[in-house]
Protein backbone atom coordinates (compact mmCIF):
# COMPACT_ATOMS: atom_id res chain seq x y z
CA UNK A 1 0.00 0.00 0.00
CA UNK A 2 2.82 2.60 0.81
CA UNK A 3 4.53 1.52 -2.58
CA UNK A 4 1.42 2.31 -4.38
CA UNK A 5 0.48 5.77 -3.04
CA UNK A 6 4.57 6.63 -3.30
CA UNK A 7 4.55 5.53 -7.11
CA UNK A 8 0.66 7.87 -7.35
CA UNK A 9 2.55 10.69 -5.46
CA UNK A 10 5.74 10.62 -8.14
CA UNK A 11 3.27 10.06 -10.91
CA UNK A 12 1.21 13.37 -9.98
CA UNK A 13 4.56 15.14 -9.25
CA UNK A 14 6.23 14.43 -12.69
CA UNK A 15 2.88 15.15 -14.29
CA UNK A 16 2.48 18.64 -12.54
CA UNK A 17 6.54 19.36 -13.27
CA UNK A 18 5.74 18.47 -17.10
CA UNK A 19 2.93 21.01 -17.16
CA UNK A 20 4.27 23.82 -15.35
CA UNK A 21 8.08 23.29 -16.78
CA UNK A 22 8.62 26.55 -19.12
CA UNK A 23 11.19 24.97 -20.99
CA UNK A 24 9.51 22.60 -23.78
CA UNK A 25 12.81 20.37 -23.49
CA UNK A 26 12.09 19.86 -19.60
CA UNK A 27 7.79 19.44 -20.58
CA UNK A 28 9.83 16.64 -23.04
CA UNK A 29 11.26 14.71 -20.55
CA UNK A 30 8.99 14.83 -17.87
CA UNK A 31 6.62 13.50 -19.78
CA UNK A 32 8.86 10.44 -20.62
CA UNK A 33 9.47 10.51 -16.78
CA UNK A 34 5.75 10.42 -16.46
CA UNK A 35 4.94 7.51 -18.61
CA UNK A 36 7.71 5.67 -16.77
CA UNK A 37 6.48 6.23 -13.66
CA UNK A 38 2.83 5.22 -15.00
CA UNK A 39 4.48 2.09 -16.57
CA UNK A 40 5.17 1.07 -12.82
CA UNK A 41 2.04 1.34 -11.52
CA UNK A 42 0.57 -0.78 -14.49
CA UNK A 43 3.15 -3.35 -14.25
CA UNK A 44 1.81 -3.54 -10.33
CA UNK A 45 -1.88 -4.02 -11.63
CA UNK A 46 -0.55 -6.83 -13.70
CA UNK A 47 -1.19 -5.69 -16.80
CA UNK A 48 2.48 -6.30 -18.52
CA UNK A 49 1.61 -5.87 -21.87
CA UNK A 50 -0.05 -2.30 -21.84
CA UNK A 51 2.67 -1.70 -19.41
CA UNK A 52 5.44 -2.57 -22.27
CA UNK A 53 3.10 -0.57 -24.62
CA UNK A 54 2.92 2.76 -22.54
CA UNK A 55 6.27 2.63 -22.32
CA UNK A 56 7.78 1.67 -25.82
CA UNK A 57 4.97 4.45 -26.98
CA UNK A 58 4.36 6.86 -24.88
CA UNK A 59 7.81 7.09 -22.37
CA UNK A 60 9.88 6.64 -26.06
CA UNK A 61 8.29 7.15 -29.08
CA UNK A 62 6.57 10.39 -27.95
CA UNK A 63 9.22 12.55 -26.19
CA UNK A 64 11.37 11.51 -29.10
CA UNK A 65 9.10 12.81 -31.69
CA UNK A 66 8.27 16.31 -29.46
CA UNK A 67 12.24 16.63 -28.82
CA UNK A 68 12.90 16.59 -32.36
CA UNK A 69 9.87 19.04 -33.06
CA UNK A 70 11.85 21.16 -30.31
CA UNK A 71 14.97 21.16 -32.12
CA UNK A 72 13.39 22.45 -35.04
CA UNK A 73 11.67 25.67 -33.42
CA UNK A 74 13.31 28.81 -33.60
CA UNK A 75 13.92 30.51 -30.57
CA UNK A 76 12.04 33.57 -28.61
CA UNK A 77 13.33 36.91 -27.43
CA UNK A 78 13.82 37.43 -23.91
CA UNK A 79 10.57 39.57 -24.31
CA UNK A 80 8.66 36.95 -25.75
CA UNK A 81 9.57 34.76 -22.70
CA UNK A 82 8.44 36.60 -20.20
CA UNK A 83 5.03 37.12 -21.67
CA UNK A 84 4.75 33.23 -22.81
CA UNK A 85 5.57 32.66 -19.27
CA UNK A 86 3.01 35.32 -17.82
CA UNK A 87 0.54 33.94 -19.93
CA UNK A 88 0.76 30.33 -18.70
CA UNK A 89 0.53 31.17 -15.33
CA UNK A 90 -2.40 32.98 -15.42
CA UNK A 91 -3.68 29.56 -17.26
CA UNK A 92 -2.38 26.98 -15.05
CA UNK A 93 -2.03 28.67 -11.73
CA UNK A 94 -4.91 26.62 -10.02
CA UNK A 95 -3.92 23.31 -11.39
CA UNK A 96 -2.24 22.25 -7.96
CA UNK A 97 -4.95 23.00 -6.50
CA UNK A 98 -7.17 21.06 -8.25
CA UNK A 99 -5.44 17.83 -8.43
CA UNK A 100 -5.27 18.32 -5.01
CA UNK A 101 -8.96 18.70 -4.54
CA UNK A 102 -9.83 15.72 -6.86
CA UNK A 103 -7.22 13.79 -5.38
CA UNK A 104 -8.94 14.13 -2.22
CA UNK A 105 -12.77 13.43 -3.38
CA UNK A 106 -11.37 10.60 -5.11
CA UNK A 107 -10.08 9.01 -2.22
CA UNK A 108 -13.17 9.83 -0.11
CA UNK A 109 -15.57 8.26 -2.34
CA UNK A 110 -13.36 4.78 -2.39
CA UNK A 111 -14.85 3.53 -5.62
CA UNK A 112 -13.98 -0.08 -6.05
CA UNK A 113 -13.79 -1.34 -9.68
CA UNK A 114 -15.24 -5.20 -9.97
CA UNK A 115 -13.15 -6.05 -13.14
CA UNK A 116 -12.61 -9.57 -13.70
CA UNK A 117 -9.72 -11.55 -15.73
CA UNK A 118 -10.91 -13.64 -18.38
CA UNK A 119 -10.69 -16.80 -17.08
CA UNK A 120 -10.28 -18.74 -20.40
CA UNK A 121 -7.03 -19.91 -21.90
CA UNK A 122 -6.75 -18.07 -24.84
CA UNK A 123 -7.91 -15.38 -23.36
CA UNK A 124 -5.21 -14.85 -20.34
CA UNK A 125 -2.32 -15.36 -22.94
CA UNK A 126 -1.36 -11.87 -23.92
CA UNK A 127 -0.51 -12.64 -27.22
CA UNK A 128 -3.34 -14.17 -27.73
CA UNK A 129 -5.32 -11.37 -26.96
CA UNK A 130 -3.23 -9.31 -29.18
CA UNK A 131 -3.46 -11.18 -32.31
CA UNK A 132 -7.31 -12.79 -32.12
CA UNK A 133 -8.91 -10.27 -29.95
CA UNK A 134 -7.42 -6.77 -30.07
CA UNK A 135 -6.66 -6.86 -33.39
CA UNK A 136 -7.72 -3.27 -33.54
CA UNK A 137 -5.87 -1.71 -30.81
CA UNK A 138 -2.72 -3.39 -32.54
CA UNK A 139 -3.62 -1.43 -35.85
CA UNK A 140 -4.13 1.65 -33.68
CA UNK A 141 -0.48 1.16 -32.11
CA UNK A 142 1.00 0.54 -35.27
CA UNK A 143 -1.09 3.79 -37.14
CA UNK A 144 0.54 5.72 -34.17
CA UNK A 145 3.96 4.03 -34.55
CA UNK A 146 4.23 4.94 -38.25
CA UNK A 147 2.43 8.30 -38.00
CA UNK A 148 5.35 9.53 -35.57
CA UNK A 149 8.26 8.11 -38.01
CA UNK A 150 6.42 10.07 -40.81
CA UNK A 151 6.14 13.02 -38.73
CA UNK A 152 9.78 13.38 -38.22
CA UNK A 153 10.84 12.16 -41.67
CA UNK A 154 8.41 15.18 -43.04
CA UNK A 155 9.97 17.64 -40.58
CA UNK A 156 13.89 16.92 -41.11
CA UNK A 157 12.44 17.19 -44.80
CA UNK A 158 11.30 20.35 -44.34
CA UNK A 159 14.21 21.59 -42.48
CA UNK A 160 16.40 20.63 -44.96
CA UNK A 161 14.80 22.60 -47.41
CA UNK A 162 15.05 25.93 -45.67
CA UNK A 163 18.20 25.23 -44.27
């Protein structure tokens, strides 16, 4: 139990850091940091395979793709900084707050989710699952997957051309 609301406190932490981070290199890498942490607490539930998933995807493939997207911006004046930054904290000034507040309801309430395991053979076998009965969430990750390569192949494209 103390592992579990540790791993929810680090999760909330990195997510908060991510959104209030000014630099979009730092947002980058907290949210890898993020889906990490998240990948822990589904590997706890048992769930290994959407645990591998939400990592390979979303703690690798995604910080990768906004990093690069990073390196291509051009950079702001000092000016510009300090408005951008102005500007997103008068949008995101309360979000503490409010995690804080839902975190708190949420753990009054104590709802308790009655989800079951399949309890048939081909259906506890992960790659089972994958290939006979989530065939489209495996064309979703793969969509996503090549979307991102074609994203950054279009980009360095682009940036070759004005560079």
């Amino acid at each position: 139990m103390f592992l579990d609301i540790l791993i929810l406190i680090l999760l909330v932490s990195a997510a908060l850091w991510t959104v209030m981070c000014r630099s979009l290199l730092r947002s980058a890498i907290g949210l890898a940091l993020t889906s990490a942490i998240l990948t822990l607490m589904i590997f706890k539930m048992n769930a290994p395979l959407a645990a591998v998933f939400e990592l390979s995807v979303c703690a690798g493939l995604i910080p990768v793709l906004f990093i690069s997207v990073i390196s291509l911006t051009q950079a702001m004046t000092k000016q510009e900084v300090i408005e951008h930054m102005k500007s997103r904290l008068a949008r995101f000034w309360g979000l503490p707050l409010v995690i804080i507040i839902l975190g708190l309801v949420l753990g009054l309430l104590s709802i308790k989710f009655k989800a079951k395991l399949p309890l048939s053979e081909v259906e506890t076998d992960p790659r089972l699952v994958m290939w006979h009965l989530r065939q489209l969430d495996l064309l979703g990750q793969i969509i996503i997957l090549f979307t991102g390569v074609f994203g950054v192949v279009v980009l360095f494209k682009e940036r070759k051309k004005s560079g």
